[in-house]
C-alpha atoms as a PDB file:
ATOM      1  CA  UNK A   1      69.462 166.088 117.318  1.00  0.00           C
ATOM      2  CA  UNK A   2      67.942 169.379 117.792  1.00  0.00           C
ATOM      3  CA  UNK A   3      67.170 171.968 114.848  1.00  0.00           C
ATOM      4  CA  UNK A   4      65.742 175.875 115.286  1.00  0.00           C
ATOM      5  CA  UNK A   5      64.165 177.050 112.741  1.00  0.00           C
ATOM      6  CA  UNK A   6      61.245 179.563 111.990  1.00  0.00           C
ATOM      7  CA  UNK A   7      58.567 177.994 114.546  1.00  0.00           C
ATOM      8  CA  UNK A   8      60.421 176.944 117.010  1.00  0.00           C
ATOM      9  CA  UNK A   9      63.048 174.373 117.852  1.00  0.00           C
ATOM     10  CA  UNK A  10      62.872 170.036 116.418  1.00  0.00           C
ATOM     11  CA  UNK A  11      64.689 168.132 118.873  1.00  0.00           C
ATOM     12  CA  UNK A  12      64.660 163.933 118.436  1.00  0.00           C
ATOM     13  CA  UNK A  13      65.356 161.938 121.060  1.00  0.00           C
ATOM     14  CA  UNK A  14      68.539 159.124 121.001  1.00  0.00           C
ATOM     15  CA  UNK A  15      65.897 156.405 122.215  1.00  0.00           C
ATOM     16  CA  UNK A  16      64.237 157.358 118.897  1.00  0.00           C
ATOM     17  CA  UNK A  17      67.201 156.721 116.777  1.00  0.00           C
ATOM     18  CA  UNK A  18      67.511 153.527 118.914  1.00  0.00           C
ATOM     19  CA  UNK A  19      64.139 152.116 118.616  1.00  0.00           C
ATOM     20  CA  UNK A  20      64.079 153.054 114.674  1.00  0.00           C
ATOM     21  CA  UNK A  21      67.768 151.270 114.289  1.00  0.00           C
ATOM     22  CA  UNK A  22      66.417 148.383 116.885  1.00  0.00           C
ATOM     23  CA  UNK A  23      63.140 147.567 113.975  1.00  0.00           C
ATOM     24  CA  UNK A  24      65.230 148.290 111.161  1.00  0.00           C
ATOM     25  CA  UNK A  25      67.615 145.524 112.482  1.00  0.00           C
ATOM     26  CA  UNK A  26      65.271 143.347 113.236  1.00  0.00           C
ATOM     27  CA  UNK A  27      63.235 143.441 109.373  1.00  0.00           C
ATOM     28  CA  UNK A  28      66.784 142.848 107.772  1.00  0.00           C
ATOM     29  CA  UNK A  29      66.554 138.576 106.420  1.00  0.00           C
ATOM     30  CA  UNK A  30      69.152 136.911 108.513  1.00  0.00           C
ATOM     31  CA  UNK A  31      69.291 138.832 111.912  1.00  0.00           C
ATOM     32  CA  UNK A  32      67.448 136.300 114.021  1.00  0.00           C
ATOM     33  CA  UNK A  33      67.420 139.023 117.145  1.00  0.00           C
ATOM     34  CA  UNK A  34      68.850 141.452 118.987  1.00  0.00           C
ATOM     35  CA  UNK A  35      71.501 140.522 121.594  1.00  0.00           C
ATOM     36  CA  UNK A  36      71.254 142.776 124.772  1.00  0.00           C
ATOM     37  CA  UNK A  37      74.230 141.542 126.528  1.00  0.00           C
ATOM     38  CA  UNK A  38      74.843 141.530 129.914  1.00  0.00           C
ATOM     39  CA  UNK A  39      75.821 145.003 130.769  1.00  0.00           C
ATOM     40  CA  UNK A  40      72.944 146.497 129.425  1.00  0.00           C
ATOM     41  CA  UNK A  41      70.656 144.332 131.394  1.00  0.00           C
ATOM     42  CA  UNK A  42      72.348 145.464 134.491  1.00  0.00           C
ATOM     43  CA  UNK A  43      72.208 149.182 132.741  1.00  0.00           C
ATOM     44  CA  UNK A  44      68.480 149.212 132.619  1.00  0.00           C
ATOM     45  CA  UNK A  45      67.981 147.057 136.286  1.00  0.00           C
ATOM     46  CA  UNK A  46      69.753 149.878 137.888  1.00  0.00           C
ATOM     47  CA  UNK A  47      68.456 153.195 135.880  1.00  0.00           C
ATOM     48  CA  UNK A  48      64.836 151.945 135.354  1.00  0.00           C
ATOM     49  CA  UNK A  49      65.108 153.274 132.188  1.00  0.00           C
ATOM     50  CA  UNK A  50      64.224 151.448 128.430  1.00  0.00           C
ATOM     51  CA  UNK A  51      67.371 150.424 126.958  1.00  0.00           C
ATOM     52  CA  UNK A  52      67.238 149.705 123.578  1.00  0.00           C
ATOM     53  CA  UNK A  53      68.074 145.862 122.865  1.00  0.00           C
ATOM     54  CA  UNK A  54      71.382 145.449 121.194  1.00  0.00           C
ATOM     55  CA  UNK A  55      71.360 149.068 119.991  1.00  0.00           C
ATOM     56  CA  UNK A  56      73.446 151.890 121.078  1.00  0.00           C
ATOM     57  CA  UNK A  57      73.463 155.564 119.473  1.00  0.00           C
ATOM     58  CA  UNK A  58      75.701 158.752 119.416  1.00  0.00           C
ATOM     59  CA  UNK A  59      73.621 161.279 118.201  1.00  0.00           C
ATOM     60  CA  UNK A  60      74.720 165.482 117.525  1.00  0.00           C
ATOM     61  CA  UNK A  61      73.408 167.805 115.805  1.00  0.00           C
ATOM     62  CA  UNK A  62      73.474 166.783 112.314  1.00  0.00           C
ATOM     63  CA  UNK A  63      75.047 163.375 112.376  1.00  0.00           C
ATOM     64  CA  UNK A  64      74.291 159.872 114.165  1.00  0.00           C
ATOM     65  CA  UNK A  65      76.664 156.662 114.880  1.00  0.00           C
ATOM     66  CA  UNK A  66      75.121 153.554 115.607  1.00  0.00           C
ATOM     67  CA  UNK A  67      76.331 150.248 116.920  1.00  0.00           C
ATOM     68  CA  UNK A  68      74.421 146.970 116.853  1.00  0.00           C
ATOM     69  CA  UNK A  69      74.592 143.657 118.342  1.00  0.00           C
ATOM     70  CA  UNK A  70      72.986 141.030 116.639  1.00  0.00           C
ATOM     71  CA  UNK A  71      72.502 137.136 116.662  1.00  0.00           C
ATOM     72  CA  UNK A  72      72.349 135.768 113.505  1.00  0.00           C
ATOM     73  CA  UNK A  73      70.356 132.945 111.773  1.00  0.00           C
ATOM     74  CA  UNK A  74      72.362 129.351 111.154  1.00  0.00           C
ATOM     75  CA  UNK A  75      73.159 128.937 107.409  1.00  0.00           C
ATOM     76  CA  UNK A  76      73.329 132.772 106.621  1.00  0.00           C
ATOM     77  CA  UNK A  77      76.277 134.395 104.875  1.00  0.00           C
ATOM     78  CA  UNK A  78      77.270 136.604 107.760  1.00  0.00           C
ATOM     79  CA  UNK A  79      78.793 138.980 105.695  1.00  0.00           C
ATOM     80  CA  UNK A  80      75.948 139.391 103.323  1.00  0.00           C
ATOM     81  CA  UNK A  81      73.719 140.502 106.490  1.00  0.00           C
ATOM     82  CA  UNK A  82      75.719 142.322 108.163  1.00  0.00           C
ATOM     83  CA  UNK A  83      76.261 144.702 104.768  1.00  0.00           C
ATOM     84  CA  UNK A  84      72.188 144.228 104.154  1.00  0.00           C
ATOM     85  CA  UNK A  85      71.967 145.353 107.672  1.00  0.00           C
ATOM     86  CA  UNK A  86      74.052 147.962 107.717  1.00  0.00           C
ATOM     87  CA  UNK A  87      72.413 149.568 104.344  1.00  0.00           C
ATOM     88  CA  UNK A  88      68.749 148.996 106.587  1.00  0.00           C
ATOM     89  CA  UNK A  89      69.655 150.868 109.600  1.00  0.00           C
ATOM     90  CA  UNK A  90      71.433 153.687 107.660  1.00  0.00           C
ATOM     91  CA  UNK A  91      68.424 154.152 105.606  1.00  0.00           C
ATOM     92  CA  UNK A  92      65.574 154.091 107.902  1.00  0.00           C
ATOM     93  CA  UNK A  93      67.654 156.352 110.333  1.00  0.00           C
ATOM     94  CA  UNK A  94      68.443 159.216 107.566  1.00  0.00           C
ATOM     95  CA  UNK A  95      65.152 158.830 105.611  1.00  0.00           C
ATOM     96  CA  UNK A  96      62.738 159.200 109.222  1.00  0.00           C
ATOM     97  CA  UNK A  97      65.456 161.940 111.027  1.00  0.00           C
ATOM     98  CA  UNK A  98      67.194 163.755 108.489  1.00  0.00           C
ATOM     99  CA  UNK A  99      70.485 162.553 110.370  1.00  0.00           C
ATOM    100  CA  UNK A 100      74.041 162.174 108.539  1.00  0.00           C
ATOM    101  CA  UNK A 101      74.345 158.393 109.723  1.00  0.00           C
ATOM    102  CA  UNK A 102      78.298 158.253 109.615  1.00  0.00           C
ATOM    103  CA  UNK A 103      78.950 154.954 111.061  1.00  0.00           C
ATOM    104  CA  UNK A 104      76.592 151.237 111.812  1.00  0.00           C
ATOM    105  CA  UNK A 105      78.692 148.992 113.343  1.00  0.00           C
ATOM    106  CA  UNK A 106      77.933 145.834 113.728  1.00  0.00           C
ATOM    107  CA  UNK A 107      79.159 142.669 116.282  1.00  0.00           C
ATOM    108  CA  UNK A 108      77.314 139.320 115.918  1.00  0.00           C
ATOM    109  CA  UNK A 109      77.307 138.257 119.389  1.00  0.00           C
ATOM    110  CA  UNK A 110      75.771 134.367 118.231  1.00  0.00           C
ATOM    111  CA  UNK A 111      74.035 132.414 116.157  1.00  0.00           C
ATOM    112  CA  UNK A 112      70.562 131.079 115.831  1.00  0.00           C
ATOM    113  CA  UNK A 113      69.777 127.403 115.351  1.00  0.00           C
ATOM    114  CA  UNK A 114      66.100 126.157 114.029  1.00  0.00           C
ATOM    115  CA  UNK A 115      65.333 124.042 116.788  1.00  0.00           C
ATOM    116  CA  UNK A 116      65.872 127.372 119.164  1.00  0.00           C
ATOM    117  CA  UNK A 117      63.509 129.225 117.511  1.00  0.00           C
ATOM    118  CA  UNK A 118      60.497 126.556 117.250  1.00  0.00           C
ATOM    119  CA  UNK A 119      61.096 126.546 120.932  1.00  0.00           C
ATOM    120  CA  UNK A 120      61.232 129.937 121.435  1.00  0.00           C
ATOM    121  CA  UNK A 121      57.671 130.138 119.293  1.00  0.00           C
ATOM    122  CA  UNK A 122      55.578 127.427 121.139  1.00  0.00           C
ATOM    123  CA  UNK A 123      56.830 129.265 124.282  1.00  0.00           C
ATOM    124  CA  UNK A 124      54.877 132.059 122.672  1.00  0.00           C
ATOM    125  CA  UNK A 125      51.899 129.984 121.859  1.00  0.00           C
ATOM    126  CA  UNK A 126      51.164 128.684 124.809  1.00  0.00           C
END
C-alpha cells in the first residue's frame, strides 16, 4: 500500500500486513499455530528472506487479500474459529493499515492434540 498525500508519500510493507495477520491469527482461541508448509520452507531456504508462517498477502493500493494456514486445537468447532479468525485478521489488518481487507481465507492444514503441546512446552522449558 502506498498513499501521497501533503508531506510526502505512506507506503506499508506486505511483510507488515503478514506479520500483523500472522499475531492476529495466532491470539484467535482455537488456532493452536501457524502451519508453514513445505513450500514456504523451501521459499525462505532459497531467498534468505522472512517468510511469514502460514500467512500470505496481496496487497494494492487500497485493498488487501489474505490467506492463512492454520492448525487447529482438538475439540474446537472448526467452523466457529475459522469465522472468529477470519473477523480477527480482518480487523487488526483494517484498524492498524487503513486497508479494504476484501478476502481471509482460511485452510486448516491439521489438528492439535494435548499431549503435542505439553511436549512441545517442556521442549521450551528445558
Amino acid at each position: 500500500m502506498s498513499v501521497d498525500n501533503q508531506t510526502g508519500m505512506i507506503r506499508i510493507s506486505d511483510d507488515v500486513v503478514a506479520t500483523i495477520a500472522g499475531l492476529a491469527a495466532t491470539e484467535t482461541p482455537g488456532v493452536a499455530a501457524m502451519s508453514g508448509g513445505i513450500s514456504e520452507g523451501l521459499a525462505k531456504r532459497l531467498s534468505g528472506k522472512n517468510v511469514q508462517k502460514g500467512v500470505s498477502v496481496e496487497v494494492g493500493q487500497l485493498e488487501a487479500a489474505i490467506d492463512l494456514r492454520v492448525i487447529v486445537n482438538f475439540g474446537s468447532k472448526i467452523q466457529e474459529v475459522c469465522r472468529h479468525l477470519q473477523e480477527n485478521v480482518k480487523e487488526a489488518v483494517e484498524n492498524m493499515t487503513g486497508l479494504n481487507v476484501v478476502e481471509v481465507n482460511v485452510k486448516v492444514e491439521g489438528v492439535a492434540f494435548k499431549e503435542e503441546e505439553a511436549e512441545e512446552t517442556a521442549v521450551r522449558i528445558k
